[in-house]
PDB file of N, CA and C in Angstrom:
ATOM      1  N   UNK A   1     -12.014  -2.858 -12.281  1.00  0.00           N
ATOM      2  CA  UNK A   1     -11.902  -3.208 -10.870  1.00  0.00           C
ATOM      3  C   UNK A   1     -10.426  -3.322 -10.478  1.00  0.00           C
ATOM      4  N   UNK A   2     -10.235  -2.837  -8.988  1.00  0.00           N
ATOM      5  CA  UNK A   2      -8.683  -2.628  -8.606  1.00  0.00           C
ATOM      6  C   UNK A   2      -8.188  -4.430  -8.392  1.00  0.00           C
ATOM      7  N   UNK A   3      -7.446  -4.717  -8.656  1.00  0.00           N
ATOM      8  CA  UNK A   3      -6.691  -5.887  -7.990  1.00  0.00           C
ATOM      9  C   UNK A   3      -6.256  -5.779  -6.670  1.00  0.00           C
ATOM     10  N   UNK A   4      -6.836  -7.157  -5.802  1.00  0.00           N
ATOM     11  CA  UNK A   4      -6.972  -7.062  -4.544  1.00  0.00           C
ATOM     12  C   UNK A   4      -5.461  -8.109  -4.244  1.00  0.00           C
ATOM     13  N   UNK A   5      -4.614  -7.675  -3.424  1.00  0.00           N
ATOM     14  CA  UNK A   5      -3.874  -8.666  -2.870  1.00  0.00           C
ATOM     15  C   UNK A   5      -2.954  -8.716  -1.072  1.00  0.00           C
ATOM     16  N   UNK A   6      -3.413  -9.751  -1.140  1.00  0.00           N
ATOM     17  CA  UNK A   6      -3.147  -9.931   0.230  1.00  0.00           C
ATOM     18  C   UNK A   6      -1.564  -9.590   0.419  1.00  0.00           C
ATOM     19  N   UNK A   7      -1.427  -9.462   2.253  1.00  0.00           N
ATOM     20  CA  UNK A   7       0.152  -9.213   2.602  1.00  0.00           C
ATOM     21  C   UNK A   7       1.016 -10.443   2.337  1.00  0.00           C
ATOM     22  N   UNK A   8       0.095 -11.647   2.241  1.00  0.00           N
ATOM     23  CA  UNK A   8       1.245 -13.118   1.794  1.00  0.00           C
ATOM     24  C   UNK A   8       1.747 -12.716   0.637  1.00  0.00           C
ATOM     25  N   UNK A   9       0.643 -12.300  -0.199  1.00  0.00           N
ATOM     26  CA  UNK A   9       1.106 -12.351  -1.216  1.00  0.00           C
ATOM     27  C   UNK A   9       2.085 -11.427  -2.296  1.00  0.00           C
ATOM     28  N   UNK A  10       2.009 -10.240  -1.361  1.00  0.00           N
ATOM     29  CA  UNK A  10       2.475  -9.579  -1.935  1.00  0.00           C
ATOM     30  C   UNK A  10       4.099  -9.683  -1.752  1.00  0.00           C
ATOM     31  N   UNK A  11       4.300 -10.187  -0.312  1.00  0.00           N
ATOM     32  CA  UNK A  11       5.652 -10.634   0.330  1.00  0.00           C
ATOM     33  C   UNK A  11       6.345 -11.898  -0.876  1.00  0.00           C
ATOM     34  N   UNK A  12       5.552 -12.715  -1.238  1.00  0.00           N
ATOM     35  CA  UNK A  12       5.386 -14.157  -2.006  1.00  0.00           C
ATOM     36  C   UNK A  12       6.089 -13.373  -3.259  1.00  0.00           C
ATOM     37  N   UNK A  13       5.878 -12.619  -3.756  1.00  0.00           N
ATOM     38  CA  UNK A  13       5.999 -11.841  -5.437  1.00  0.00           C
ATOM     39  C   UNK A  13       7.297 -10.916  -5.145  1.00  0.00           C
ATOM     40  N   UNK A  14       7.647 -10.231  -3.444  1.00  0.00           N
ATOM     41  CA  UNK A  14       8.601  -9.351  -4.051  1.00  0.00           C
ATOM     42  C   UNK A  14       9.823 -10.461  -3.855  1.00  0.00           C
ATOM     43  N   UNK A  15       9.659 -11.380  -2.823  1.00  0.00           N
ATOM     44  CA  UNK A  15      10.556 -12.819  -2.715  1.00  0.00           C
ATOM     45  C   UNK A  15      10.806 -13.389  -3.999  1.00  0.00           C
ATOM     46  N   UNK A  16       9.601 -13.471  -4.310  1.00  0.00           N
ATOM     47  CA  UNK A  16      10.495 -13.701  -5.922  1.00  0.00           C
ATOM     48  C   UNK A  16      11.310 -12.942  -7.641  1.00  0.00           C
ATOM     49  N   UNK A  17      11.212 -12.114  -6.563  1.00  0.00           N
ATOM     50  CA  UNK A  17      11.778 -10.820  -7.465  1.00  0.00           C
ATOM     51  C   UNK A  17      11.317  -9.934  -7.870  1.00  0.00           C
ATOM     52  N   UNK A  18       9.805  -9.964  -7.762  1.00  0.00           N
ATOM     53  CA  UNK A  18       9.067  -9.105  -8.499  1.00  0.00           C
ATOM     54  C   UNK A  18       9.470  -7.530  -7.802  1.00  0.00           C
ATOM     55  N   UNK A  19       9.402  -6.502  -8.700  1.00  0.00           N
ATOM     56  CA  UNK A  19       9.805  -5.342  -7.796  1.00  0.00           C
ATOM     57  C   UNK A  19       8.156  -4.751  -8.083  1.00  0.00           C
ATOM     58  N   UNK A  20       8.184  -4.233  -6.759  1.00  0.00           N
ATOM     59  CA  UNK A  20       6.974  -3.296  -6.209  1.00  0.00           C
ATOM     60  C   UNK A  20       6.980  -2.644  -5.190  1.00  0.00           C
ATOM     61  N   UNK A  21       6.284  -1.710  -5.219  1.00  0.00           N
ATOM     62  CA  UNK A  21       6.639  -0.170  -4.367  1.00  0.00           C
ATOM     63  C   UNK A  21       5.040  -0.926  -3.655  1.00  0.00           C
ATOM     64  N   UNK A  22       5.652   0.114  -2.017  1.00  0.00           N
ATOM     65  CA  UNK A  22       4.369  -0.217  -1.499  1.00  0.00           C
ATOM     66  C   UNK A  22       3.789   1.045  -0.805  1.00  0.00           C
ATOM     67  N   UNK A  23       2.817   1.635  -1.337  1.00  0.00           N
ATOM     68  CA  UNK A  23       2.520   3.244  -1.022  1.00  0.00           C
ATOM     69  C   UNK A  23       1.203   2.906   0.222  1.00  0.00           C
ATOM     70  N   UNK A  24       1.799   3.446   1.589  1.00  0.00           N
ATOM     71  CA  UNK A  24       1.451   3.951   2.634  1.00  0.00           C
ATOM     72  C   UNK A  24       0.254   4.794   2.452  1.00  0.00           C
ATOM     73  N   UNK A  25      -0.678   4.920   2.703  1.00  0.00           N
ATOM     74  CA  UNK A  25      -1.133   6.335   2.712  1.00  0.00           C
ATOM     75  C   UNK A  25      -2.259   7.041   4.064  1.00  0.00           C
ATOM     76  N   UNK A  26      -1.831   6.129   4.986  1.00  0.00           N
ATOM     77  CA  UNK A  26      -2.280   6.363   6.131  1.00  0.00           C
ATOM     78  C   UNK A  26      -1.472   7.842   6.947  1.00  0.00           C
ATOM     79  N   UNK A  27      -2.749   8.695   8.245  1.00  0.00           N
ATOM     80  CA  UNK A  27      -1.876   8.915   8.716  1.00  0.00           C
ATOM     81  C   UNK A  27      -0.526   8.819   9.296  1.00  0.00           C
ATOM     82  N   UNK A  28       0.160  10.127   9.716  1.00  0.00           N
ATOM     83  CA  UNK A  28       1.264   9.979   9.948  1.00  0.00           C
ATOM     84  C   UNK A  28       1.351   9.564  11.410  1.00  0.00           C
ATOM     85  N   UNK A  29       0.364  10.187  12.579  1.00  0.00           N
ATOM     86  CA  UNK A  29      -0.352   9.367  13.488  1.00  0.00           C
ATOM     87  C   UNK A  29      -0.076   7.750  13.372  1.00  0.00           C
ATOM     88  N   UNK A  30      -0.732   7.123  12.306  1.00  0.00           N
ATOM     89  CA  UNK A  30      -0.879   5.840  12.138  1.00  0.00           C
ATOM     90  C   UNK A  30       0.693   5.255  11.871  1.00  0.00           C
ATOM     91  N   UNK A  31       1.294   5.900  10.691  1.00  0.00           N
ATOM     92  CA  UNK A  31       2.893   5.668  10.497  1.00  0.00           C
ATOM     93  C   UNK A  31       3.565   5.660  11.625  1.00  0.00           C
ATOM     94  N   UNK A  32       3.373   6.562  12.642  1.00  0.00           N
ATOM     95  CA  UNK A  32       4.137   6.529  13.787  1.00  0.00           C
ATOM     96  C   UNK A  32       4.395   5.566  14.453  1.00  0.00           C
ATOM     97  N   UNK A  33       2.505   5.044  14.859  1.00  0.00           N
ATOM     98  CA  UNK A  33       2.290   4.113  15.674  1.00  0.00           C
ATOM     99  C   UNK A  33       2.721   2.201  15.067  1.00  0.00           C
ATOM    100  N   UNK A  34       2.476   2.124  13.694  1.00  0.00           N
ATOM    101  CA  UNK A  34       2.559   1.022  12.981  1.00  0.00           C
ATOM    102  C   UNK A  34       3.418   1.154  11.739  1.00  0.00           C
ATOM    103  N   UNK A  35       4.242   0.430  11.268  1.00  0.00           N
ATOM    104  CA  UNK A  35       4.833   1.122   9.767  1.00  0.00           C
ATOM    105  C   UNK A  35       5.478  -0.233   9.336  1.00  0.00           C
ATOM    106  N   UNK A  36       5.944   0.070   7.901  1.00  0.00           N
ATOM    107  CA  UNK A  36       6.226  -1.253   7.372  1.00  0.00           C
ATOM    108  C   UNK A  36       7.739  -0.470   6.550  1.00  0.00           C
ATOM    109  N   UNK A  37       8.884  -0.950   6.733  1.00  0.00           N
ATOM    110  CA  UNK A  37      10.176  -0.921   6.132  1.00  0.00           C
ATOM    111  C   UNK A  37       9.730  -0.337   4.974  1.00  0.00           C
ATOM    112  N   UNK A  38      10.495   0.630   4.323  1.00  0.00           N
ATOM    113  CA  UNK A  38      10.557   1.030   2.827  1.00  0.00           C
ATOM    114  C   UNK A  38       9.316   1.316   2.316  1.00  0.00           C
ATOM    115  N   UNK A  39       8.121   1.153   3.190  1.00  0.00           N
ATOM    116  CA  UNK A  39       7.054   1.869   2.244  1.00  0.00           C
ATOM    117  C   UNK A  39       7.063   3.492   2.281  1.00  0.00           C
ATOM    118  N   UNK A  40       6.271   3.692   1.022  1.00  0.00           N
ATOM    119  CA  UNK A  40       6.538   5.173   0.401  1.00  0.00           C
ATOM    120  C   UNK A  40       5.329   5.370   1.503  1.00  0.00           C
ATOM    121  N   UNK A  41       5.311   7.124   2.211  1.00  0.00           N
ATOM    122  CA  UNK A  41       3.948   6.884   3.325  1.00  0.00           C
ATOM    123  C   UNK A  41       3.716   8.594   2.648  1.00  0.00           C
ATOM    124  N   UNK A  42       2.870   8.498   2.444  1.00  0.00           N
ATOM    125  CA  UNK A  42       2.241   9.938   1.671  1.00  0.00           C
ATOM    126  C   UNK A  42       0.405   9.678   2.161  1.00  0.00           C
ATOM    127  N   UNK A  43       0.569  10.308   3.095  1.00  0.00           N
ATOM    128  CA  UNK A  43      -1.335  10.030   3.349  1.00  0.00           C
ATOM    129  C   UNK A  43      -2.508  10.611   2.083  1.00  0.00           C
ATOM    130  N   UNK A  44      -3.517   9.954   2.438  1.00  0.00           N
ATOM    131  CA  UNK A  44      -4.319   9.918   1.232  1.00  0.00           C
ATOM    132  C   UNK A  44      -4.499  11.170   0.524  1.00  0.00           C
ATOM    133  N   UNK A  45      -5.021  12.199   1.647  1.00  0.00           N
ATOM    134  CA  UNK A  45      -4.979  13.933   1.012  1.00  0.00           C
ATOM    135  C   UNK A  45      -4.605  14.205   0.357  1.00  0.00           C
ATOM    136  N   UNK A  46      -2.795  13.585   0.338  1.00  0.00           N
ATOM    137  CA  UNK A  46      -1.857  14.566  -0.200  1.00  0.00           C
ATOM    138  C   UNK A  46      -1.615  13.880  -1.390  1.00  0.00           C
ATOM    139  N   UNK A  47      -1.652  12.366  -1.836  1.00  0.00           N
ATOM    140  CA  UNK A  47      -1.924  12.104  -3.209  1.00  0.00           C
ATOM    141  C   UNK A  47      -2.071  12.660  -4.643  1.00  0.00           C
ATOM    142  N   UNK A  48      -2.765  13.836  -4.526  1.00  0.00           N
ATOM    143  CA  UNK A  48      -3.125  14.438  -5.689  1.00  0.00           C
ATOM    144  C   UNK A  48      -1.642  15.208  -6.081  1.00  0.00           C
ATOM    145  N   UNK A  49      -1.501  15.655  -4.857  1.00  0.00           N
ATOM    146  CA  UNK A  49      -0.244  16.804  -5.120  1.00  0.00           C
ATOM    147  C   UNK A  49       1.372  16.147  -5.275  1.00  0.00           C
ATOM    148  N   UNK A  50       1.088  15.088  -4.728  1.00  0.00           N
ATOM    149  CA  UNK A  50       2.483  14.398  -4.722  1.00  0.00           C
ATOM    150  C   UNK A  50       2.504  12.657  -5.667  1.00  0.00           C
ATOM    151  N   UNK A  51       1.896  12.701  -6.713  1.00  0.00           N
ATOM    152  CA  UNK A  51       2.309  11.840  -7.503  1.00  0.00           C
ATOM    153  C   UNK A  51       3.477  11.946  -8.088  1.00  0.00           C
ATOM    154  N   UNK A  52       4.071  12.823  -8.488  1.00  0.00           N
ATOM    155  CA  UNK A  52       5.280  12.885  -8.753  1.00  0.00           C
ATOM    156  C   UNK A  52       6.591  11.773  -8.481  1.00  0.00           C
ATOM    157  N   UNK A  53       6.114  11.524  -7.053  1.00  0.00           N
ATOM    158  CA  UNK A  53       6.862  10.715  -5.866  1.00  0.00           C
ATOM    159  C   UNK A  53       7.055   9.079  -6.321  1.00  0.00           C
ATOM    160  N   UNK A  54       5.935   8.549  -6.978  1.00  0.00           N
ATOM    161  CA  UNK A  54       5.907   7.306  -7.371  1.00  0.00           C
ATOM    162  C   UNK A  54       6.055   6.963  -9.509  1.00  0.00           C
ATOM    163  N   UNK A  55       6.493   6.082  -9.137  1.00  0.00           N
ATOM    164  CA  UNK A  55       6.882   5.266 -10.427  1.00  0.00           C
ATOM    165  C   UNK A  55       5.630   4.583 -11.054  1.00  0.00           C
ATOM    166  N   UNK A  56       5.330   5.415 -12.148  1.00  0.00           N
ATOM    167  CA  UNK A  56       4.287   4.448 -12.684  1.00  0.00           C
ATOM    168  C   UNK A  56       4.336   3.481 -13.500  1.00  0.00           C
ATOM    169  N   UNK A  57       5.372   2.801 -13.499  1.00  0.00           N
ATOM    170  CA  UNK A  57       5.715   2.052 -14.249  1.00  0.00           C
ATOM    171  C   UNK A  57       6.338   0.845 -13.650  1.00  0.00           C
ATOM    172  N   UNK A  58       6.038   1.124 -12.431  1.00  0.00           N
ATOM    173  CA  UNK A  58       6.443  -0.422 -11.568  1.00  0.00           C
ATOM    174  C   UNK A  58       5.278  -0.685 -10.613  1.00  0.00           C
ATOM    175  N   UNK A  59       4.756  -1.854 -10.542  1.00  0.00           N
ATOM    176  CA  UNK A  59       3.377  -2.609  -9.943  1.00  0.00           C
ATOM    177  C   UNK A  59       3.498  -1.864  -8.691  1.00  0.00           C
ATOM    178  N   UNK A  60       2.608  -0.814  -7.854  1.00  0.00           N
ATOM    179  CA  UNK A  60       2.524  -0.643  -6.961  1.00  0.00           C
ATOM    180  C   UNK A  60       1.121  -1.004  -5.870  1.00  0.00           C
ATOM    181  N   UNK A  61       1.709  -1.077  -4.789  1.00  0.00           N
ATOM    182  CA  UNK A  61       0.726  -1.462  -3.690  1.00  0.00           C
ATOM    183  C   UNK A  61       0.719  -1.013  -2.728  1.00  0.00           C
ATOM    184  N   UNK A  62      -0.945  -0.848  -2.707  1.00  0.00           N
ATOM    185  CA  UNK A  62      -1.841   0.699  -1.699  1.00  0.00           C
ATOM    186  C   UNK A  62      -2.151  -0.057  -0.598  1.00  0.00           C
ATOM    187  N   UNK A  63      -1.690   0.370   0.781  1.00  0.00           N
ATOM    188  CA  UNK A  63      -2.118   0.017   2.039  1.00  0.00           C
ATOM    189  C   UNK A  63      -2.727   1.034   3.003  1.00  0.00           C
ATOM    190  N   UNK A  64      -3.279   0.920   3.843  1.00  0.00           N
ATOM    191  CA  UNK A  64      -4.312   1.421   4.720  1.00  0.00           C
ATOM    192  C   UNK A  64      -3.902   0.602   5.981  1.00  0.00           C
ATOM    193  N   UNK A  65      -5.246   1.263   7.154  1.00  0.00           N
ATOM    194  CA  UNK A  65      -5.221   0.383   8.522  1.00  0.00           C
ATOM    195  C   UNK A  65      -6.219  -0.955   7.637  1.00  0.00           C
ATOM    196  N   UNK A  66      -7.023  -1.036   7.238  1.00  0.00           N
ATOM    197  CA  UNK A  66      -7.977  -1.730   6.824  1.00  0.00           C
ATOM    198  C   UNK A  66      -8.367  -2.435   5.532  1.00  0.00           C
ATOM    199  N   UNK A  67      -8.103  -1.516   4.593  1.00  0.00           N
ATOM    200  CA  UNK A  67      -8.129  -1.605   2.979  1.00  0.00           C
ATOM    201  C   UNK A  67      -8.778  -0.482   2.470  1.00  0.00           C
ATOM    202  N   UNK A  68      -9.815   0.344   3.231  1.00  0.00           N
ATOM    203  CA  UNK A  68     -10.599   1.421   2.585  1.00  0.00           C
ATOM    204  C   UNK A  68      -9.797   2.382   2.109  1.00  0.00           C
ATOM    205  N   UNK A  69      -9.286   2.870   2.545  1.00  0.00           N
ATOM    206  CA  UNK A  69      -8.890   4.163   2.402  1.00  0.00           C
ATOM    207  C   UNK A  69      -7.964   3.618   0.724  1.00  0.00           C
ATOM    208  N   UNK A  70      -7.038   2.458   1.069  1.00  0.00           N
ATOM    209  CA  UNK A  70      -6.080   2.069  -0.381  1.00  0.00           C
ATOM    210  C   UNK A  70      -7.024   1.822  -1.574  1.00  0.00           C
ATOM    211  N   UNK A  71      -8.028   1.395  -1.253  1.00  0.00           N
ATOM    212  CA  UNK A  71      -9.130   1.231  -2.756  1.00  0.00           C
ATOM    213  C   UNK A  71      -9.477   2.471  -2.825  1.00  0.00           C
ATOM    214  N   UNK A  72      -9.614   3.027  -2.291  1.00  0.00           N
ATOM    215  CA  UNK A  72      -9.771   4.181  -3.212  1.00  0.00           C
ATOM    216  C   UNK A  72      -8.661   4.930  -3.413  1.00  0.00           C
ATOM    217  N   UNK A  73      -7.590   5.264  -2.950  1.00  0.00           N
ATOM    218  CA  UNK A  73      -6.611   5.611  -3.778  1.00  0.00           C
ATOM    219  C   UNK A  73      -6.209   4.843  -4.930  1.00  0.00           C
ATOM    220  N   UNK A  74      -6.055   3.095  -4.346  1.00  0.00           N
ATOM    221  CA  UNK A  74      -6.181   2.496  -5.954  1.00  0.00           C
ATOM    222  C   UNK A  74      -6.576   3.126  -7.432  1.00  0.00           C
ATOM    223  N   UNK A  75      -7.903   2.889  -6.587  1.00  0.00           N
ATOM    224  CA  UNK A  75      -8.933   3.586  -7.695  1.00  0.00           C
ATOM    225  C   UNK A  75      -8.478   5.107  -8.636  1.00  0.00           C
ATOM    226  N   UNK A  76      -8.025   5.649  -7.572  1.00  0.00           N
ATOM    227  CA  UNK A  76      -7.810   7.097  -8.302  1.00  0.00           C
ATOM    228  C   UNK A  76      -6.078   7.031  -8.793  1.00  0.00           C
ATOM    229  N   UNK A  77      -5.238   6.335  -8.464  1.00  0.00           N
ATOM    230  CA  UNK A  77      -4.167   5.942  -9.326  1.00  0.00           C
ATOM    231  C   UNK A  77      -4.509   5.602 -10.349  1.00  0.00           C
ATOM    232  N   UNK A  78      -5.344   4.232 -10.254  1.00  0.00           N
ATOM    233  CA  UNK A  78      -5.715   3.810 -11.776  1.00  0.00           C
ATOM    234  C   UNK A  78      -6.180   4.571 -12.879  1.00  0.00           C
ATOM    235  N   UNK A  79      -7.453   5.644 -12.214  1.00  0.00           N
ATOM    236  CA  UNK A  79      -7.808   6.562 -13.526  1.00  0.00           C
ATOM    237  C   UNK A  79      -6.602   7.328 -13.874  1.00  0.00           C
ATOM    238  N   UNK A  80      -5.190   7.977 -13.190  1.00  0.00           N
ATOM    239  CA  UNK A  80      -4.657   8.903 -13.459  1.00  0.00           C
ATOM    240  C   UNK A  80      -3.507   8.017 -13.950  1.00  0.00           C
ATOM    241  N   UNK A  81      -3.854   6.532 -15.064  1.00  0.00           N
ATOM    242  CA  UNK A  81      -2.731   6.116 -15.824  1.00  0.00           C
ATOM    243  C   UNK A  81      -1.987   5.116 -15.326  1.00  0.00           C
ATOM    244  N   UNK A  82      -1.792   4.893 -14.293  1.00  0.00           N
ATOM    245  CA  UNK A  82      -1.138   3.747 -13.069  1.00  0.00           C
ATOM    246  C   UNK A  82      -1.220   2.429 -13.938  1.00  0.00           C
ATOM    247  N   UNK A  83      -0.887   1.933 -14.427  1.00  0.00           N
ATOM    248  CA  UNK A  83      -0.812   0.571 -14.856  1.00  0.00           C
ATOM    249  C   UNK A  83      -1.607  -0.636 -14.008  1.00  0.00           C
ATOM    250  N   UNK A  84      -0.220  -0.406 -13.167  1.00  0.00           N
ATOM    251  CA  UNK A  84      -0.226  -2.251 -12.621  1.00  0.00           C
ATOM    252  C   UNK A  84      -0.997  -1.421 -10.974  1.00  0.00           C
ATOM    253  N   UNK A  85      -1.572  -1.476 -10.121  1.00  0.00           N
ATOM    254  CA  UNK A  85      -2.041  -1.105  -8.989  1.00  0.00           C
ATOM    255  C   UNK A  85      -2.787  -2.176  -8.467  1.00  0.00           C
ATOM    256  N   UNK A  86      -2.621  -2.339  -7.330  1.00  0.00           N
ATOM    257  CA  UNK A  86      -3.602  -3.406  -6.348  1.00  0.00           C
ATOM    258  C   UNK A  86      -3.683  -2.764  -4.701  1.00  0.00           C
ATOM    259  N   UNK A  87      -4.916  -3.082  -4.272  1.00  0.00           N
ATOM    260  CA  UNK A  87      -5.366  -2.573  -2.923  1.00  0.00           C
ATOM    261  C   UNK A  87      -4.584  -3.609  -2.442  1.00  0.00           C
ATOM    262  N   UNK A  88      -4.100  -3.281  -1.045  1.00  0.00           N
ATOM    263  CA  UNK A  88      -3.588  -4.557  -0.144  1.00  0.00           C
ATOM    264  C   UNK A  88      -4.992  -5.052   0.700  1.00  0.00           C
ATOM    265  N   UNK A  89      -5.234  -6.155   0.647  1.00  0.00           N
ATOM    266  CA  UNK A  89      -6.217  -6.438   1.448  1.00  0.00           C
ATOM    267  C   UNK A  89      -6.103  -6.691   2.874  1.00  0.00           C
ATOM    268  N   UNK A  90      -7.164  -5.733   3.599  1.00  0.00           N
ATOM    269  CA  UNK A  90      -6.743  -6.115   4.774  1.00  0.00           C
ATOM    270  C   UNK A  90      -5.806  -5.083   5.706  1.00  0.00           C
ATOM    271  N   UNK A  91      -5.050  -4.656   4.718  1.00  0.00           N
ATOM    272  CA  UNK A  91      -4.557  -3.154   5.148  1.00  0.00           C
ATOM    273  C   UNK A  91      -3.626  -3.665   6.118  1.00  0.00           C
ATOM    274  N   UNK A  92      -3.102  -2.809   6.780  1.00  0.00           N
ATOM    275  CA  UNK A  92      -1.827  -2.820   8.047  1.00  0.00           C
ATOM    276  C   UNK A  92      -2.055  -3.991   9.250  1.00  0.00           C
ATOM    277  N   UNK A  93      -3.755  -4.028   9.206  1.00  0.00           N
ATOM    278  CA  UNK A  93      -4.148  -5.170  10.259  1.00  0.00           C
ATOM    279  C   UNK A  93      -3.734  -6.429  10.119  1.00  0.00           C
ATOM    280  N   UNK A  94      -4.362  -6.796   8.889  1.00  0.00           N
ATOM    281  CA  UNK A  94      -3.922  -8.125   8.260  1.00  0.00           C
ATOM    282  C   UNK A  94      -2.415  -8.288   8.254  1.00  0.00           C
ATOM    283  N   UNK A  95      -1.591  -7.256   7.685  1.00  0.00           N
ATOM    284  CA  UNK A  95       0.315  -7.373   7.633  1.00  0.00           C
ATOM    285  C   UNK A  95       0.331  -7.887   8.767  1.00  0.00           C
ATOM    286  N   UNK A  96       0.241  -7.512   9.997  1.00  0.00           N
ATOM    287  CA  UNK A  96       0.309  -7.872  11.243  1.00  0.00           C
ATOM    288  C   UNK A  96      -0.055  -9.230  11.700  1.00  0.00           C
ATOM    289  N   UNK A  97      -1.119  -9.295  11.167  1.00  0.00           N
ATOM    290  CA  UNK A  97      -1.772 -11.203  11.242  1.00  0.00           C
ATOM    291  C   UNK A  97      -0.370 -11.948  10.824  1.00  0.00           C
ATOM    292  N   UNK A  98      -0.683 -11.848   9.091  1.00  0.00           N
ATOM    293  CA  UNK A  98       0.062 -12.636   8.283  1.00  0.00           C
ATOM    294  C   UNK A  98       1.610 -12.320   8.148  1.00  0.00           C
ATOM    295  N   UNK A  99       1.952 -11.460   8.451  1.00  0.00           N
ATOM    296  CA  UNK A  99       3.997 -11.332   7.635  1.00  0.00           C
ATOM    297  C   UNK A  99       4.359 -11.281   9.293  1.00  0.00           C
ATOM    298  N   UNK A 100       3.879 -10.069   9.828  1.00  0.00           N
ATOM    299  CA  UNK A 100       4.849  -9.858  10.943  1.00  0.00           C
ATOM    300  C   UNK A 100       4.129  -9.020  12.062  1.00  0.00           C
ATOM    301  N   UNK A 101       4.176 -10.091  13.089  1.00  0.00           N
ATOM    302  CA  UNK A 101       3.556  -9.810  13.883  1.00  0.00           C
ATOM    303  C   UNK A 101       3.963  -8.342  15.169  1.00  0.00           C
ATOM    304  N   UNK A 102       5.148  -8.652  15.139  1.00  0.00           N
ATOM    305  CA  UNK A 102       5.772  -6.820  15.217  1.00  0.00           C
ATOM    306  C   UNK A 102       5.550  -5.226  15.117  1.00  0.00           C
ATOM    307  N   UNK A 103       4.729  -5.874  14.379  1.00  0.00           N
ATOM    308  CA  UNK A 103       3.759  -4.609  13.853  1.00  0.00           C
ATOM    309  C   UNK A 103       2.899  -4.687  14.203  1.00  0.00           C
ATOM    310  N   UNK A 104       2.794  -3.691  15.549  1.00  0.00           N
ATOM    311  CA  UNK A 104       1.517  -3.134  16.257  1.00  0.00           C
ATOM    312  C   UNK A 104      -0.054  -3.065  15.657  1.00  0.00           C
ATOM    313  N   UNK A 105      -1.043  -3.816  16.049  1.00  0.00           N
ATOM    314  CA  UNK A 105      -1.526  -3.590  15.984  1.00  0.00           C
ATOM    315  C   UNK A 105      -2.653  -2.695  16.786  1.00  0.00           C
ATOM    316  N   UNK A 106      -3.478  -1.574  16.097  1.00  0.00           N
ATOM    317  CA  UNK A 106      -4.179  -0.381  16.444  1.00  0.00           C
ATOM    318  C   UNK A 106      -5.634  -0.538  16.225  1.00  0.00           C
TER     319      UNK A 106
END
C-alpha cells in the first residue's frame, strides 16, 4: 500500500530538512491554472516515458487536483522500484485549504 500524506505534512518534513521532490502530474491546463513552486509537473500519460526525470532515491511526492490520479501513479512508481513514494492526500485542493491559500482553487 502507497503511503498517504497530507500537504501539512509534507511541508512539516521538508521544514525539517527532509529533502523531497514533489511530482505534479496533473494537466498542464491544471498547472496553468493552480501550481505549487518547484514541483516537477510531468502529467500522468507521460510518466512512463519520462522517468528518467526523477530521482529514485529521494522520498518523492505525487500530487493531483484530488489524490486519484497521484495513487495511481504512486502505485506505478512503486512497482517500477521507487523506494520511498507517498500519494499527497487531498491533492492540489487540500494544498490550498492547508499551506496556502493562494493557490487557486478549481
Amino acid at each position: 500500500m502507497i503511503q498517504q500524506i497530507t500537504p501539512t505534512e509534507f511541508l512539516r518534513r521538508c521544514d525539517a530538512g527532509e529533502l523531497w521532490q514533489l511530482l505534479d502530474v496533473r494537466e498542464m491546463w491544471e498547472i496553468s491554472t493552480a501550481s505549487i513552486e518547484d514541483a516537477i509537473c510531468i502529467p500522468m500519460g507521460e510518466i512512463p516515458s519520462r522517468l528518467d526525470e526523477l530521482d529514485d532515491s529521494v522520498p518523492l511526492a505525487v500530487i493531483c487536483h484530488s489524490g486519484v490520479r497521484s495513487a495511481q501513479v504512486a502505485t506505478f512508481l512503486s512497482q517500477r522500484g521507487f523506494k520511498l513514494v507517498a500519494n499527497m492526500k487531498g491533492g492540489i485542493d487540500a494544498w490550498s485549504i492547508e499551506v496556502d491559500e493562494n493557490v487557486p482553487r478549481y
